[in-house]
Protein backbone atom coordinates (compact mmCIF):
# COMPACT_ATOMS: atom_id res chain seq x y z
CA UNK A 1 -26.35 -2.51 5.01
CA UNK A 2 -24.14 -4.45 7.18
CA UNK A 3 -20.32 -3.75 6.05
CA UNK A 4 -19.11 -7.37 6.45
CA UNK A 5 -21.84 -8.51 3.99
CA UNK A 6 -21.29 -4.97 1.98
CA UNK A 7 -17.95 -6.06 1.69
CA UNK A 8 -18.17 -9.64 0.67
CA UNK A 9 -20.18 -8.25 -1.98
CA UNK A 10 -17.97 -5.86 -3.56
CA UNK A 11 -15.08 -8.81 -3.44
CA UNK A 12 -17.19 -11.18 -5.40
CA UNK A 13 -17.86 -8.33 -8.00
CA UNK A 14 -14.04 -7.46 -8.44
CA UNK A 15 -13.31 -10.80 -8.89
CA UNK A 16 -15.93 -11.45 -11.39
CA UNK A 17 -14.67 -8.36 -13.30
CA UNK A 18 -10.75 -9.13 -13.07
CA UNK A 19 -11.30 -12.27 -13.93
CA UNK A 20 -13.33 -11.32 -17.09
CA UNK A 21 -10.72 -8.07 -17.82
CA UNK A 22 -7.22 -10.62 -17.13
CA UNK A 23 -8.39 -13.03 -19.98
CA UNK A 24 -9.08 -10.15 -22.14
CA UNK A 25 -5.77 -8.75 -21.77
CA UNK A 26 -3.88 -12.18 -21.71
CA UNK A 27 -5.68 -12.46 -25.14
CA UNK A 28 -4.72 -9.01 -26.32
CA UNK A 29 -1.01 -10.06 -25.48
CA UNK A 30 -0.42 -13.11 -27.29
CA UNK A 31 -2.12 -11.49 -30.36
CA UNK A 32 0.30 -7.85 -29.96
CA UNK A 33 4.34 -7.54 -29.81
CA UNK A 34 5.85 -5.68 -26.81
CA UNK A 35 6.23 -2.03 -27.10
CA UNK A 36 10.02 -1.19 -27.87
CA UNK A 37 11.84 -0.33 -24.88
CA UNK A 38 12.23 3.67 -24.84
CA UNK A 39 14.31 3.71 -21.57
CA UNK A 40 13.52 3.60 -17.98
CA UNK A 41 11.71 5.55 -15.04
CA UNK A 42 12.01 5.93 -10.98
CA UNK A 43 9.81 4.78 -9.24
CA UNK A 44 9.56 5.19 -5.37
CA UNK A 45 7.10 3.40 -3.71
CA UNK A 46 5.95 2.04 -0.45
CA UNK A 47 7.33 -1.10 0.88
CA UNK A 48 3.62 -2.39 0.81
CA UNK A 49 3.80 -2.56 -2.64
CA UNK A 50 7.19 -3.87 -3.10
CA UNK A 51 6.20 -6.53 -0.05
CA UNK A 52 2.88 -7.99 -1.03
CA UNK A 53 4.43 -8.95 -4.52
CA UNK A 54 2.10 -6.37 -6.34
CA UNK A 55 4.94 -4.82 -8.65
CA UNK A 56 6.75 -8.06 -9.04
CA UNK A 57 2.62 -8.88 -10.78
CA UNK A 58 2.05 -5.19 -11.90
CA UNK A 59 5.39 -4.21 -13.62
CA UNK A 60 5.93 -6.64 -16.35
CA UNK A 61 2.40 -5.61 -18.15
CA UNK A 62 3.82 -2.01 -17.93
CA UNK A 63 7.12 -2.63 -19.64
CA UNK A 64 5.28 -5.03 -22.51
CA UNK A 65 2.79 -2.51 -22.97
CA UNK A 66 4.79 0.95 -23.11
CA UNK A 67 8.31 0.14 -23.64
CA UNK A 68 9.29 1.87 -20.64
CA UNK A 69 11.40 -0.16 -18.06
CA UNK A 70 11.49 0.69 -13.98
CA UNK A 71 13.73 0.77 -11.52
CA UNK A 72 11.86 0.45 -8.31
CA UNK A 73 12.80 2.29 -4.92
CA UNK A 74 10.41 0.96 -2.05
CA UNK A 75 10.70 2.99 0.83
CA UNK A 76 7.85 4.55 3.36
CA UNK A 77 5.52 6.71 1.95
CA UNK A 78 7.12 9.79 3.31
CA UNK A 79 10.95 9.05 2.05
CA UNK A 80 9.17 8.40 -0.90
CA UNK A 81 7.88 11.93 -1.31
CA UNK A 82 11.12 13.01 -0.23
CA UNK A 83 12.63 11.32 -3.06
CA UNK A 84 9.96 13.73 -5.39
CA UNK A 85 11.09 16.78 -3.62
CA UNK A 86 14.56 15.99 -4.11
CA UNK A 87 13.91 15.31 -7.58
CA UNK A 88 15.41 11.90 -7.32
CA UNK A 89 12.54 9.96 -8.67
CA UNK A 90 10.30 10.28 -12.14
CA UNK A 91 6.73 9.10 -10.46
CA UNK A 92 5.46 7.91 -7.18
CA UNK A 93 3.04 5.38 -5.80
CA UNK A 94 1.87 6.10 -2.10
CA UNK A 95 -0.44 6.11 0.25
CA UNK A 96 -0.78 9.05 2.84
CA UNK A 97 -3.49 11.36 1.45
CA UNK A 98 -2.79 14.78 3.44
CA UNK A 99 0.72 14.27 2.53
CA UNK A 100 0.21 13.34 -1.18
CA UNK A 101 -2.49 16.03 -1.61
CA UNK A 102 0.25 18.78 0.18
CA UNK A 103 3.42 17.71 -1.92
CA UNK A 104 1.11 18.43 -4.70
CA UNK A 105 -0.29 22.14 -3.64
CA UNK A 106 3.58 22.87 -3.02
CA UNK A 107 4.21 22.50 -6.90
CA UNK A 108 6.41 19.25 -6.81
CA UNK A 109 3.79 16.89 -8.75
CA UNK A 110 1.58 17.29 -11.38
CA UNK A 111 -1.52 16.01 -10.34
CA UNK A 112 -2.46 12.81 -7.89
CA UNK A 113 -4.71 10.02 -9.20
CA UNK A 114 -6.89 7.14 -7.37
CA UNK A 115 -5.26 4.27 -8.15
CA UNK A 116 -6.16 1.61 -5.84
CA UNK A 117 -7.59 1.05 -1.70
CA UNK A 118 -7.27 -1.76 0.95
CA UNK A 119 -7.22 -1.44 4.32
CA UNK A 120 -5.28 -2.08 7.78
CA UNK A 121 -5.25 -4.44 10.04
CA UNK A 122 -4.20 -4.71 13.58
CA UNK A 123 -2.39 -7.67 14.54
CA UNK A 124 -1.81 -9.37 17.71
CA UNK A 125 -0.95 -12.69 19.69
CA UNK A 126 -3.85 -15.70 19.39
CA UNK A 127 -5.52 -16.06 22.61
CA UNK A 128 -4.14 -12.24 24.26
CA UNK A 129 -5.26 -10.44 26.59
CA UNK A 130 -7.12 -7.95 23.58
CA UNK A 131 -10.65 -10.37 22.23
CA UNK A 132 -11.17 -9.72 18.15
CA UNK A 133 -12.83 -5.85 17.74
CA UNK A 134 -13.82 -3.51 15.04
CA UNK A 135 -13.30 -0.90 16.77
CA UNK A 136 -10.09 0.56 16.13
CA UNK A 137 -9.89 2.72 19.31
CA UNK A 138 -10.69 -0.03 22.08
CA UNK A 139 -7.83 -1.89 20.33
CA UNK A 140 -5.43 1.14 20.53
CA UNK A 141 -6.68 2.17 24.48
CA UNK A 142 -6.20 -1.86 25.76
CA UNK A 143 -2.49 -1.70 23.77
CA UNK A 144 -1.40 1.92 25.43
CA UNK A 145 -2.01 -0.15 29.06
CA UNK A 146 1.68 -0.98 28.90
CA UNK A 147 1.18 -3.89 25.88
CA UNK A 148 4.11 -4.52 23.71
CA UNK A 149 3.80 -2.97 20.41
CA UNK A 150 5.97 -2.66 17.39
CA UNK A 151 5.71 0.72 15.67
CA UNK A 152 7.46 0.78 11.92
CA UNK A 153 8.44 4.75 13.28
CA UNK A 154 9.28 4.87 9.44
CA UNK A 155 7.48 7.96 8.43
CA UNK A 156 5.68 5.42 5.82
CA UNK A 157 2.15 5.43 5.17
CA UNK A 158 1.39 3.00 7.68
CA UNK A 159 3.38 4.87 10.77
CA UNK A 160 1.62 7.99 9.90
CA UNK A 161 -1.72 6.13 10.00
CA UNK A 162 -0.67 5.11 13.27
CA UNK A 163 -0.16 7.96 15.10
CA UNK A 164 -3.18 9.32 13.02
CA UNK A 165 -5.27 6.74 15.51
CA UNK A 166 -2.98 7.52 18.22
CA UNK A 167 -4.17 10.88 17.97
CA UNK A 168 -8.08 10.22 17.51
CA UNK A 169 -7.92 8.64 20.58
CA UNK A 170 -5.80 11.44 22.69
CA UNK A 171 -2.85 8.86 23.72
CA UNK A 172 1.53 9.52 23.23
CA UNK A 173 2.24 6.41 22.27
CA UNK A 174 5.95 6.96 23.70
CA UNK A 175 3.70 7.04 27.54
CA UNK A 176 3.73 2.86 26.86
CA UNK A 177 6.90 1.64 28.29
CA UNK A 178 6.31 -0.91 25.21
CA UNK A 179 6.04 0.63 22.47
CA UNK A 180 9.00 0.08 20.16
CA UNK A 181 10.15 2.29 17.71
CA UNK A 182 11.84 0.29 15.04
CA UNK A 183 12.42 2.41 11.73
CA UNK A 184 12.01 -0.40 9.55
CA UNK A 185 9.74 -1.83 7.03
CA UNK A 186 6.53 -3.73 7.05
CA UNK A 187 7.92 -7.23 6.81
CA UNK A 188 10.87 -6.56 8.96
CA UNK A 189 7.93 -4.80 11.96
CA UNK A 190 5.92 -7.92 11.55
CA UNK A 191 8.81 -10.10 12.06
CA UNK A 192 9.47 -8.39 15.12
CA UNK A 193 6.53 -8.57 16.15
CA UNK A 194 5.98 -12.46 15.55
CA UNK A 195 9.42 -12.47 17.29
CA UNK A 196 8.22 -10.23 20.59
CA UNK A 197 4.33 -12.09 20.31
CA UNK A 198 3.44 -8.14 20.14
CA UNK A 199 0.91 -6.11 18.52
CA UNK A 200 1.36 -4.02 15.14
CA UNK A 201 -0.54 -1.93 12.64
CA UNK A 202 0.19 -3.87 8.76
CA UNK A 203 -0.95 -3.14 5.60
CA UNK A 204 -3.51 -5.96 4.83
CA UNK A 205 -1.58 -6.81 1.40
CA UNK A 206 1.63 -7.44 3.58
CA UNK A 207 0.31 -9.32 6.07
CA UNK A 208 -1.88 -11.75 3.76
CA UNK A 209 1.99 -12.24 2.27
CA UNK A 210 4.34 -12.37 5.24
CA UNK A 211 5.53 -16.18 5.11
CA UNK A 212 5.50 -16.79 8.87
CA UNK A 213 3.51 -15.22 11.36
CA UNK A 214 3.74 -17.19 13.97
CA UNK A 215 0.73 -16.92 16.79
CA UNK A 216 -0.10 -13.98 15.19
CA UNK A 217 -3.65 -13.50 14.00
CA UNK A 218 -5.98 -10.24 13.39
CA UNK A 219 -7.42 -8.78 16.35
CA UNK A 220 -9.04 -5.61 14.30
CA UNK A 221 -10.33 -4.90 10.89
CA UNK A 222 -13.28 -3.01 9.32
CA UNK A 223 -13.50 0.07 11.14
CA UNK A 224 -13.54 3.12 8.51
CA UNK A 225 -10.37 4.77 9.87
CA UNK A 226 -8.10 1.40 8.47
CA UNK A 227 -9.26 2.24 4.93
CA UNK A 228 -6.20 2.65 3.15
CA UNK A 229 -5.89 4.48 -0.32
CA UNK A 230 -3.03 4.74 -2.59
CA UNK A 231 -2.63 7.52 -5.15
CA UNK A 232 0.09 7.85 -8.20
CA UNK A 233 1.57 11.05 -8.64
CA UNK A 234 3.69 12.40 -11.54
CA UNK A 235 7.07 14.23 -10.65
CA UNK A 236 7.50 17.86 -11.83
CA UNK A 237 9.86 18.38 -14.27
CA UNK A 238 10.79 21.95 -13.31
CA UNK A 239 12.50 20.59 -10.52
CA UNK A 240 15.67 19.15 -12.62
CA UNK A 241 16.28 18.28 -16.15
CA UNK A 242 16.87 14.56 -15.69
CA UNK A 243 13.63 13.78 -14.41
CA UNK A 244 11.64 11.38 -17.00
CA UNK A 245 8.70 13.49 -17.08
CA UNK A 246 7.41 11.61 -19.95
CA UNK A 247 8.12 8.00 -18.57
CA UNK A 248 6.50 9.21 -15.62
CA UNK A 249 2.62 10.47 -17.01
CA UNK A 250 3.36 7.02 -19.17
CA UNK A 251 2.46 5.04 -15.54
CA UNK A 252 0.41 7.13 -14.27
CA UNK A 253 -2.38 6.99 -17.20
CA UNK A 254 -1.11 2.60 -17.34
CA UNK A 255 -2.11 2.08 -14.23
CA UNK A 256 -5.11 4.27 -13.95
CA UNK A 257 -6.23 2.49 -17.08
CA UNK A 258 -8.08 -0.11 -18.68
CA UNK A 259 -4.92 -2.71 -18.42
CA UNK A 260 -3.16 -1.74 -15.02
CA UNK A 261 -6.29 -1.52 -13.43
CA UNK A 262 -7.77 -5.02 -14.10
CA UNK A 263 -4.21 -6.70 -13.22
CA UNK A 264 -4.53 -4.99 -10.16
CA UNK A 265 -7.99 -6.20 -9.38
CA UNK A 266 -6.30 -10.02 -10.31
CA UNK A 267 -3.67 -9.82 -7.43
CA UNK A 268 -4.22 -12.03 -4.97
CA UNK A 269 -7.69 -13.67 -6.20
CA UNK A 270 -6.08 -17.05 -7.24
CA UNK A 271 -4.27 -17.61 -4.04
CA UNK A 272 -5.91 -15.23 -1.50
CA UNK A 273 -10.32 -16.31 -3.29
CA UNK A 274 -10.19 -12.13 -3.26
CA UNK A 275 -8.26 -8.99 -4.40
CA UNK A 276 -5.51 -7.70 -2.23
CA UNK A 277 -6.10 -4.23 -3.83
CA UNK A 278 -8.90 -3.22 -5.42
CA UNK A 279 -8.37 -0.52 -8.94
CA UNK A 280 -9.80 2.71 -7.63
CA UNK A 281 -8.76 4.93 -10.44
C-alpha cells in the first residue's frame, strides 16, 4: 500500500476515535470532582513536548484526574535522562529509543512504555537548491555539499537522530564548513534557521507550532528513518529517597491509559484537521 495514502488513512481513524474518546471524557468531567491534590512530581521532558503545546493540553487532565501536580523540566532528551541518573527528576518523557532502552538495562528506571510516535521533518528554504524528497539520505548528501545547516548539537532526541542519519549515510557533518552547532532548543534552531534561510532536522509537532517560519517549507518527510517514538519511563527509587516514586508510576499508567491517551490523539486535530501525536501505548 502506498504510505502517503496508508497514512492519510490512519489520520482519519485517530481523529474519528479522539474525537469520539474527548467527548467521553469531557462528559466524565463535568459529571466527577477533581482528585485532591496529593503533591507534585518532576517531570523532564523534551523541548518537543514543552514546544508544540502538548503538556500545556496534556497536563491539566492529569492533575484533575490524580491529584498529583507537575513541575515540568523540558530539556533534550539526553539531559533529560541525565536528570534520571542524577536522581533529580520523578518520571521522564523522551524520545531516543537506544538511549531510553540503555538507561533502563543500567537499573535507573523501572520499565519504559509506548506512549506516543510522530515523525521528522527536514526543513529548508522555498525554491533551494534541494527539490521536495522522501528520501532522507539524498537530502542529507545535497546538504553536506557545503549547505548551511543548523544542528540543535543538544544531545536531545532530535540531534541524536541527526547524526543517527549522518551516520547511515557515512558523512562528519563537522566536514561542511556550514554546519552550525548551536546547543539550543527546537524553536530557538528553527529560528535560526528561518534567520540563516538554512536547513534543519525538527520535530514535526514543533514545526506545525513555530509561529514564523519564514521561507521555510518541508523539503523531506515520510521516509521510515524520521519515525519518531516517545516512551515514558518511571525513575528508580533506589537512587535517593526524595524521588516521588509513587507520583511517578501515577503518569506513567495516566498517560498510557484510557484518558491520557485519547487527549493525546485530540492535539492538534482542531487546528492542524490531524493529530500531532498519535497514543501509541
Amino acid at each position: 500500500m502506498n504510505k502517503k495514502f496508508f497514512a492519510s488513512v490512519v489520520v482519519l481513524i485517530m481523529s474519528i476515535m479522539a474525537a469520539g474518546c474527548a467527548d467521553n471524557a469531557q462528559d466524565a468531567a463535568t459529571e466527577d470532582s477533581p482528585a485532591p491534590i496529593l503533591g507534585s512530581i518532576i517531570l523532564s521532558t523534551t523541548t518537543s513536548t514543552y514546544d508544540s503545546g502538548l503538556l500545556d493540553f496534556l497536563l491539566p487532565a492529569f492533575t484533575y484526574d490524580t491529584g498529583w501536580e507537575v513541575h515540568v523540566v523540558a530539556v533534550g532528551t539526553g539531559a533529560a535522562l541525565q536528570m534520571g541518573r542524577d536522581g533529580q527528576a520523578d518520571v521522564l518523557l523522551v524520545h531516543s529509543r537506544h538511549d531510553e532502552d540503555q538507561f533502563i538495562a543500567e537499573g535507573y528506571g523501572f520499565a519504559r512504555y509506548d506512549v506516543m510516535y510522530n515523525d521528522f521533518v527536514i526543513v529548508g528554504p522555498s525554491g533551494g537548491p534541494i527539490a521536495y524528497t522522501d528520501d532522507v539520505e539524498t537530502v542529507f548528501r545535497a546538504i553536506s555539499d557545503g549547505l548551511d545547516f543548523v544542528s540543535r548539537g543538544d544531545d536531545s532526541g532530535t540531534h541524536r537522530k541527526e547524526l543517527e542519519i549522518w551516520g547511515i549515510i557515512g558523512i562528519d557533518p563537522e566536514s561542511n564548513p556550514n554546519y552550525i552547532s548551536v546547543g539550543q532548543g527546537m524553536g530557538a534552531t528553527l529560528g535560526m534557521a528561518r534567520e540563516m534561510n538554512a536547513f534543519t532536522l525538527s520535530d514535526r509537532a514543533t514545526w506545525l507550532n513555530y509561529p514564523d517560519v519564514g521561507n521555510l517549507v518541508v523539503i523531506s518527510e515520510g521516509d521510515e528513518r524520521l519515525f519518531n517514538p516517545y516512551g515514558v519511563i518511571p525513575v528508580s527509587g533506589h537512587l535517593n529517597d526524595r524521588i516521588n516514586t509513587v507520583g511517578g508510576q501515577a503518569f506513567a499508567d495516566w498517560i498510557t491509559g484510557e484518558s491520557g491517551q485519547a487527549i493525546i490523539a485530540l492535539f492538534g486535530v482542531d487546528e492542524f484537521g490531524a493529530p500531532l501525536f498519535f497514543p501509541d501505548a
